[in-house]
Protein backbone atom coordinates (compact mmCIF):
# COMPACT_ATOMS: atom_id res chain seq x y z
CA UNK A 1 33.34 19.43 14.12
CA UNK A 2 30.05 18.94 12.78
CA UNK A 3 26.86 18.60 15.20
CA UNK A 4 25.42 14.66 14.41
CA UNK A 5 22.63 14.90 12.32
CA UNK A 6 19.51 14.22 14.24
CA UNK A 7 16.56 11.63 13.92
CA UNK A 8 14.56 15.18 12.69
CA UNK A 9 17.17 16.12 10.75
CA UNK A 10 17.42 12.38 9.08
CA UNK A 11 13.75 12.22 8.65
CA UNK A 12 13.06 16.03 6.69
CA UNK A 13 15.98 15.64 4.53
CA UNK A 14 14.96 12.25 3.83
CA UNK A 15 11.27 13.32 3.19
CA UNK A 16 13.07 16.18 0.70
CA UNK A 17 14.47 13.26 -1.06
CA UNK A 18 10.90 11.35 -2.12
CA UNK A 19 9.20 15.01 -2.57
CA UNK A 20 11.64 15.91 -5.55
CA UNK A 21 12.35 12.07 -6.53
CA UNK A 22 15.58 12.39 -6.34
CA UNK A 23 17.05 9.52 -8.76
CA UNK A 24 19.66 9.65 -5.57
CA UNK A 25 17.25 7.12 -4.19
CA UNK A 26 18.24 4.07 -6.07
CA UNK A 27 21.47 4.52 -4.97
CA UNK A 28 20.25 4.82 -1.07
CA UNK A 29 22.33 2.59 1.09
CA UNK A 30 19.96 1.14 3.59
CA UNK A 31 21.53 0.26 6.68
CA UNK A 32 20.64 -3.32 8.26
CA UNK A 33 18.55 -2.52 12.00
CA UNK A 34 19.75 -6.20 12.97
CA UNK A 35 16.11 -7.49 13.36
CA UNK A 36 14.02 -6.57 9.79
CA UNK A 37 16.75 -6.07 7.78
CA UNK A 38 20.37 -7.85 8.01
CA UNK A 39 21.84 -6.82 5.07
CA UNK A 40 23.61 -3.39 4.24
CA UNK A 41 22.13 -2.97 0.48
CA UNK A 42 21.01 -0.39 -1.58
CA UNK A 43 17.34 -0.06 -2.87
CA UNK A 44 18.37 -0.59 -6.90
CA UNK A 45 20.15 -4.12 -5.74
CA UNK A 46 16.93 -4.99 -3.66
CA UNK A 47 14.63 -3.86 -6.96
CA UNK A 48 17.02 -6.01 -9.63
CA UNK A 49 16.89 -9.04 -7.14
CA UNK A 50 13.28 -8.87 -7.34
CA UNK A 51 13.32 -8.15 -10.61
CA UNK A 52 15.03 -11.64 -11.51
CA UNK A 53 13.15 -13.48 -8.92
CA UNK A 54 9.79 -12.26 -10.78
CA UNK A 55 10.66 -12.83 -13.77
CA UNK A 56 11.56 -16.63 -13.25
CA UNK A 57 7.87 -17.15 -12.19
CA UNK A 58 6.36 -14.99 -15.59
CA UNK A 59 8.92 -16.94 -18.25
CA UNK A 60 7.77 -18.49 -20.83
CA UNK A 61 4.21 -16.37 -20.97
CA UNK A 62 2.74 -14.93 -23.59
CA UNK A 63 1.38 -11.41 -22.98
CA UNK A 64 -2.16 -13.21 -23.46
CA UNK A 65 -1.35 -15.41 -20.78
CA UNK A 66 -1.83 -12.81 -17.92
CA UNK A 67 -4.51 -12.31 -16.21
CA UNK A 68 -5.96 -8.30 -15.75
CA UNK A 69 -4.18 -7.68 -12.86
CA UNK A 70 -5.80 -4.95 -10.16
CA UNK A 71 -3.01 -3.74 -7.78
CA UNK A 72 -3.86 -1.50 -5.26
CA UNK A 73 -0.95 0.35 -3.45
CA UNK A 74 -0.51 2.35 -0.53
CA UNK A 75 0.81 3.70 2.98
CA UNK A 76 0.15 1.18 5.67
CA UNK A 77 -2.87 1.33 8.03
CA UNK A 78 -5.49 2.29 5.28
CA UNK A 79 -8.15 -0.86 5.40
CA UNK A 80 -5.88 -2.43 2.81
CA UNK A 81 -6.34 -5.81 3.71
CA UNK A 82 -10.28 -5.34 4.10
CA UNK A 83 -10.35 -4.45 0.67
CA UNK A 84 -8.16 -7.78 -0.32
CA UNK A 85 -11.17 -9.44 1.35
CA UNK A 86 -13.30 -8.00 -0.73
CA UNK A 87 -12.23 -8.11 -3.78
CA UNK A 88 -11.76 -11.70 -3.08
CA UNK A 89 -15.18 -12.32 -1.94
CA UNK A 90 -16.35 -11.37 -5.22
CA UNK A 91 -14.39 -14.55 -6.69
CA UNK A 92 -11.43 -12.95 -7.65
CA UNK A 93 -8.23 -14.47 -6.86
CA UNK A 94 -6.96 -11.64 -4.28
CA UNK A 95 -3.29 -11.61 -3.19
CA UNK A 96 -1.53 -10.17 0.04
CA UNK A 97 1.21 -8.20 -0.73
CA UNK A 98 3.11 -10.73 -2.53
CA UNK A 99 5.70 -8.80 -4.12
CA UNK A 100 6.69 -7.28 -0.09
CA UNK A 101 6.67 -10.63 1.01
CA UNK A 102 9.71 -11.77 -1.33
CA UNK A 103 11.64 -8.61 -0.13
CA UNK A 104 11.69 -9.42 3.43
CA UNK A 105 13.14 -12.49 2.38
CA UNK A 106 15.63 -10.44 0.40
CA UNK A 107 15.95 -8.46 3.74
CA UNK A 108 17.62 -11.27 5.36
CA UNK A 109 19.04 -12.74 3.00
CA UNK A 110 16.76 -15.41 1.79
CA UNK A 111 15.93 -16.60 -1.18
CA UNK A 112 12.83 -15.91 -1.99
CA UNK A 113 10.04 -18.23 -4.36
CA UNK A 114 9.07 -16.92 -7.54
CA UNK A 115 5.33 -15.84 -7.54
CA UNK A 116 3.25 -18.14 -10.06
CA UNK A 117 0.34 -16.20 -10.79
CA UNK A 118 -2.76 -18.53 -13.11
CA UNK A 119 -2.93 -17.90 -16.51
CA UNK A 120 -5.47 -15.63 -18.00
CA UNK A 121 -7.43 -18.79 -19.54
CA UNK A 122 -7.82 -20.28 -15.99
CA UNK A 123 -8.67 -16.73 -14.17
CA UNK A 124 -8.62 -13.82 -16.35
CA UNK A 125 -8.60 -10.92 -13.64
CA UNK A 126 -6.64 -11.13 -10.63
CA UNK A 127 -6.25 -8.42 -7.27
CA UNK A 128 -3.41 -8.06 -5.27
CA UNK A 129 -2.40 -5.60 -2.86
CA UNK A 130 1.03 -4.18 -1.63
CA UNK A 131 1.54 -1.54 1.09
CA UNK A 132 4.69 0.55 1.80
CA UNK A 133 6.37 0.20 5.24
CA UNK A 134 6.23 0.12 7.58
CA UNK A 135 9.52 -2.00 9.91
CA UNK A 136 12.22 -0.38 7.41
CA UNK A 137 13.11 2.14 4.48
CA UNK A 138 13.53 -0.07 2.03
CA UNK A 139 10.07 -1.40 2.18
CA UNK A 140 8.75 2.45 1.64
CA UNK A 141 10.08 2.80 -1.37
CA UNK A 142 10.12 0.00 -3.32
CA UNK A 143 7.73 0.62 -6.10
CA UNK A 144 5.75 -2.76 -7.06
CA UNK A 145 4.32 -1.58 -10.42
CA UNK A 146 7.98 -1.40 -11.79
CA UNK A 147 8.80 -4.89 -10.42
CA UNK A 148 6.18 -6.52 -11.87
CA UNK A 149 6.52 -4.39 -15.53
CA UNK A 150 10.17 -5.02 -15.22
CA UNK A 151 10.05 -8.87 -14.76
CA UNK A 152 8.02 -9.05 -18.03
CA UNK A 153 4.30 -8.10 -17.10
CA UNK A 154 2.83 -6.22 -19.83
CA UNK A 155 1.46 -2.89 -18.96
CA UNK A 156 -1.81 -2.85 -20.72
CA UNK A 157 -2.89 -6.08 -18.54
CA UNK A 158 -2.20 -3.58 -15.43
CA UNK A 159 -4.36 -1.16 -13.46
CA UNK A 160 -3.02 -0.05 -10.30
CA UNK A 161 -5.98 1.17 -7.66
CA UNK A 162 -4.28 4.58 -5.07
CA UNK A 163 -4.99 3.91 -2.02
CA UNK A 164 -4.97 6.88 0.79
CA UNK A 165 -6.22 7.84 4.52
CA UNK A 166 -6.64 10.42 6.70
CA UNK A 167 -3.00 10.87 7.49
CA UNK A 168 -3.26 11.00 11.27
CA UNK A 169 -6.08 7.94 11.46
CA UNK A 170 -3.25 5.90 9.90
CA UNK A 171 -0.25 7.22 11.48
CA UNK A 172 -2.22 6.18 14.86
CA UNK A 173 -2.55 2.90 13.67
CA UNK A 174 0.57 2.14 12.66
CA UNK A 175 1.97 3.12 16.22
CA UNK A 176 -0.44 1.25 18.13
CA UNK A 177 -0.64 -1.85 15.98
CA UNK A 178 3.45 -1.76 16.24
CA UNK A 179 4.52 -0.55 19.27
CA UNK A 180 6.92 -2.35 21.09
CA UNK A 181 7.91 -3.74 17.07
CA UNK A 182 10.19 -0.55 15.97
CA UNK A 183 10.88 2.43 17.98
CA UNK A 184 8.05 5.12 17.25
CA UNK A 185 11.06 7.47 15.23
CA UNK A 186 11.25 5.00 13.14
CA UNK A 187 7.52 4.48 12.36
CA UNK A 188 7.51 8.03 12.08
CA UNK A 189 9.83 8.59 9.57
CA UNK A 190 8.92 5.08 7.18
CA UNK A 191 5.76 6.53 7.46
CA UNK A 192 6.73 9.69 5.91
CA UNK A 193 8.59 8.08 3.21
CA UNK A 194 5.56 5.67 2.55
CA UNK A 195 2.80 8.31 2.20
CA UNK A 196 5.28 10.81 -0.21
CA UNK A 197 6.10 7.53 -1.92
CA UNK A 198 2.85 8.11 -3.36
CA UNK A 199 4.22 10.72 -6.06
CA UNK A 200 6.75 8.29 -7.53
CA UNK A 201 4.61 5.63 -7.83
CA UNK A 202 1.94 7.29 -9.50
CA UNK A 203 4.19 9.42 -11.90
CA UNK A 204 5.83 5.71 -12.85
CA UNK A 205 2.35 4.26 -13.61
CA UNK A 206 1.42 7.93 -15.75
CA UNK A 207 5.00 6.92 -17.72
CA UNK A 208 3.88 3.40 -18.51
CA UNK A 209 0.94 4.29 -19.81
CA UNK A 210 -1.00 2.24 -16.91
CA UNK A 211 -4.77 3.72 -15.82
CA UNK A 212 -4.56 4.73 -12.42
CA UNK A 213 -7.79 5.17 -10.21
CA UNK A 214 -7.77 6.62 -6.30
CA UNK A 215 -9.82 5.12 -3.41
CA UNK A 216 -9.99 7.17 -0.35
CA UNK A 217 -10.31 4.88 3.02
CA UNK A 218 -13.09 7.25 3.79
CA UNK A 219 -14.73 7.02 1.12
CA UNK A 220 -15.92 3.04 2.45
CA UNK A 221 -17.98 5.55 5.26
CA UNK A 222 -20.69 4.40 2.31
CA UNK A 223 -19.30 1.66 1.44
CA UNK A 224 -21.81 0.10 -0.88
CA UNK A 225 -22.05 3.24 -3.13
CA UNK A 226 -18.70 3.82 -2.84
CA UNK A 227 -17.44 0.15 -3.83
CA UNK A 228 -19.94 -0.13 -6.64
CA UNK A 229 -19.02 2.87 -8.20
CA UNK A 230 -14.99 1.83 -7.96
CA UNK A 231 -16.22 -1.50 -9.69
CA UNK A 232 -17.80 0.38 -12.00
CA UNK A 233 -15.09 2.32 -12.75
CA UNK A 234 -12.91 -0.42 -13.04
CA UNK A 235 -14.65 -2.28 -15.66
CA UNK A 236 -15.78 -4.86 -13.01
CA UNK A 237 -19.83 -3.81 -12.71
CA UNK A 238 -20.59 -7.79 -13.32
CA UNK A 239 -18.40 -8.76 -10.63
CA UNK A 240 -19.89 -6.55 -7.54
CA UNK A 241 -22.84 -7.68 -5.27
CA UNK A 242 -24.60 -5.46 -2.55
CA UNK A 243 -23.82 -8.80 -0.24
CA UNK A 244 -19.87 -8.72 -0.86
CA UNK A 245 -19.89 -5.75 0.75
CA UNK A 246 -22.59 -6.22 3.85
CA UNK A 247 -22.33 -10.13 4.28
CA UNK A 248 -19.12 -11.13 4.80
CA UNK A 249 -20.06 -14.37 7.67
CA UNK A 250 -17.04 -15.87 8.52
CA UNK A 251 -14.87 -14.77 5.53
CA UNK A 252 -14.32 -11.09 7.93
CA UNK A 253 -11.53 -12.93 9.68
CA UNK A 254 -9.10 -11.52 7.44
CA UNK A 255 -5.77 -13.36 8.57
CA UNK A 256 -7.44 -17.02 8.23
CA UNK A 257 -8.19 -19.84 5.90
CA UNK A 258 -11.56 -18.42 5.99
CA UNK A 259 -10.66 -15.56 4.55
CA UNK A 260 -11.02 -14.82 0.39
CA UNK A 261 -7.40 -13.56 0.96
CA UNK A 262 -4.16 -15.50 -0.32
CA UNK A 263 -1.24 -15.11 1.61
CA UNK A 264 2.10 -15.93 0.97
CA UNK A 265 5.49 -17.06 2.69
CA UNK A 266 7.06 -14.44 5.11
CA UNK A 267 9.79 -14.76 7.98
CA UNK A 268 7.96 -15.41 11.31
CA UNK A 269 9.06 -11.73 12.73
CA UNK A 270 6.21 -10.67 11.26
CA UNK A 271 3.83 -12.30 13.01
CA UNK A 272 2.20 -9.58 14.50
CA UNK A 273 -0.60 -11.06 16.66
CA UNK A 274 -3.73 -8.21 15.99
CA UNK A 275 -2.30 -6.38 13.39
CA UNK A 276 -5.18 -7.88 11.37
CA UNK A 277 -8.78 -7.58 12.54
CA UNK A 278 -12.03 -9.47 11.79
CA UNK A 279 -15.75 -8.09 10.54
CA UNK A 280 -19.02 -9.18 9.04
CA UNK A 281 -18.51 -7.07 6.50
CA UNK A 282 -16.69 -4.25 4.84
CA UNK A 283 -16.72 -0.72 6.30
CA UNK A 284 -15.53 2.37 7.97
CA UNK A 285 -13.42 2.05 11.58
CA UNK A 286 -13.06 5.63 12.96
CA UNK A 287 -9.57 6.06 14.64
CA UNK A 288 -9.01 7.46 17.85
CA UNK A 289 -5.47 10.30 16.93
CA UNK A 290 -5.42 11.74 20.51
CA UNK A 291 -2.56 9.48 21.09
CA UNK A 292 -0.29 11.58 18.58
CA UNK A 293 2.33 14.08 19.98
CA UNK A 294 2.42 17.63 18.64
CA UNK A 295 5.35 17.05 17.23
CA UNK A 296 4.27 13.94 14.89
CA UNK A 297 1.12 15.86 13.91
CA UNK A 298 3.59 19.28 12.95
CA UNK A 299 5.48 17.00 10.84
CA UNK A 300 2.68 15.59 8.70
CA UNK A 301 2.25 18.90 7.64
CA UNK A 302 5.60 20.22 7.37
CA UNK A 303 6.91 17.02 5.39
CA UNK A 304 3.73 17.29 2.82
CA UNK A 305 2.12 14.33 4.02
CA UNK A 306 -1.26 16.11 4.61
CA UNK A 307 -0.79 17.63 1.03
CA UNK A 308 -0.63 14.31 -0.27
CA UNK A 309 -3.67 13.57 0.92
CA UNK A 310 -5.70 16.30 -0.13
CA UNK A 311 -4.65 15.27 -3.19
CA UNK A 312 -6.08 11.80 -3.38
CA UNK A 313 -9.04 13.40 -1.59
CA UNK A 314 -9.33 15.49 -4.54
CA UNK A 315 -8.53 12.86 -6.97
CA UNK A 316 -10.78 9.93 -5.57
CA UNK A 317 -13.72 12.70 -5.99
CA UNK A 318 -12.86 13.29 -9.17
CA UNK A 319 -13.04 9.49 -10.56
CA UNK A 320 -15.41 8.33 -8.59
CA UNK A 321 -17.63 10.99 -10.38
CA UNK A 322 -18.40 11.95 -6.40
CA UNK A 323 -21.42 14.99 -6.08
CA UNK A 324 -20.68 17.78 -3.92
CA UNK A 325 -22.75 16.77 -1.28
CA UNK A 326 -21.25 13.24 -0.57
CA UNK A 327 -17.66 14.73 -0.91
CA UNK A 328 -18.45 16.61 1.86
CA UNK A 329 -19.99 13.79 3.95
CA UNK A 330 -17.08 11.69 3.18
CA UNK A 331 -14.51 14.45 3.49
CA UNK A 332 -15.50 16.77 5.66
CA UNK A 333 -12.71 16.19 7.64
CA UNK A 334 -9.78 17.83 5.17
CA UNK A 335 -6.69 18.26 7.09
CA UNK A 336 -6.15 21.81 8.07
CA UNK A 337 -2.34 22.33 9.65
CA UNK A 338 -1.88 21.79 13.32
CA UNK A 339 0.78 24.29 14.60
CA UNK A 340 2.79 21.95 17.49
């Protein structure tokens, strides 16, 4: 008889799975945990579902009708939802993770609203951002960029913003902001699958013919150079200001009306209370990682989730046009492999 396969066992072959993007994948059968997730479906059901729900919102548009759409994407826990903000304080019509939002409605079987976006005539560039994880699977994989091309949004009107951080800054995060939410295995491995994710997504966007630009978290550790120069890049130089970045007043309370940030309709187990914090403005938090076992840092590094970074490290130096000198202020810290 067979030994059971183990929660280390489930979580490298797993991590295997996103590294090679497997096509396997669509066909993953995600099991229900009884709280997130209560029904036993596989990811390409999930992704059609969302596909059709989409695309009832987007009928009857012309391709002129959308707006420039700016969708950042990432792992959890990598100032995300400070960027939202931010983009949003700059006028911009800024979006929380709409697209996740309607799958955890799919989750538990809900239906979910179709997302009505304006028309380009009425705001011609909107932001929006979606994360991957963290409570189960399903949410680390789904790939937003497809859903929305999919459901009818033309690619050219699409430019999809990396996001990345220091792997064990937001694998600390995630476990503190969540413990007590899902068991830390768990966290663990959805984070994994999240950061890998990062491969598929990007390689979809090459195939589509969509621009793609990276923004290191760290990178905000000079935030005004930093943000101007991803606006610039972006084709958005009119839109930034000096104060959108250092004078946020009481728009920093980023789960509120006061915030620039448009949130959408979730189920109430959500409701994390802190998972969100508040600032004046829009910069680097160090995190504290001494809370991380040996065994959670080992597997950063032996599932490629430190390689991953150094990628985007390499790539937001790249097109941000970065100088030697501030790469190494902003990334001195390059993850070197910590044996457990």
């Amino acid at each position: 008889m067979a030994p059971p396969v183990t929660p280390h066992d489930r979580l490298q072959l797993l991590a295997d799975r996103v590294r090679r993007q497997d096509p396997s994948l669509e066909t993953l059968l995600l099991e229900p945990d009884g709280k997130y997730q209560t029904r036993r479906v596989t990811l390409d059901v999930l992704m059609r579902e969302m596909t059709d729900c989409l695309a009832a919102g987007f009928a009857g548009r012309a391709a002129t009708d959308f707006p420039m759409h700016y969708l950042a994407w990432g792992k959890c826990r990598v100032g995300s939802t400070a960027l939202t903000n931010l983009f949003g304080v700059t006028g911009m019509p800024s979006y929380y993770q709409p697209l996740k939002m309607m799958l955890r409605h799919l989750f538990v079987g809900q239906q979910p609203a179709p997302w009505i976006i304006p028309r380009a005539a009425d705001q011609p560039q909107i932001f929006s951002k979606e994360t991957a994880g963290p409570y189960v699977v399903a949410e680390s994989l789904f790939n937003p960029l497809r859903l929305l091309i999919e459901a009818g949004y033309p690619p050219h009107r699409l430019q999809l913003i990396m996001l990345d951080r220091e792997p064990k800054s937001s694998l600390a995060s995630s476990l503190d902001k969540l413990a007590g939410c899902v068991p830390d295995a768990m966290l663990l491995q959805n984070y994994v699958v999240a950061a890998l994710n990062a491969t598929r997504i990007e390689s979809y966007a090459r195939q589509q013919g969509v621009p793609v630009i990276h923004y290191v978290y760290e990178a905000s550790k000079e935030a005004v150079r930093s943000v101007r120069t991803l606006f610039d890049r972006l084709g958005l130089a009119g839109r930034f200001s000096e104060t959108a970045v250092t004078d946020w007043r009481n728009t920093g309370k980023l789960r509120s009306d006061s915030s620039r940030i448009t949130f959408g309709d979730e189920p109430s187990i959500y409701d994390v209370a802190g998972l969100h914090g508040a600032d004046t403005a829009y910069r680097y938090h160090p995190r504290d990682t001494e809370t991380l076992s040996a065994y959670q840092r080992d597997m950063l590094e032996r599932c490629g989730v430190n390689e991953v970074y150094r990628g985007s490290v390499e790539a937001c130096i790249r097109d941000l046009g970065l100088d030697a000198a501030t790469a190494a202020r902003l990334f001195s810290h390059t993850v070197t492999h910590e044996p457990a």
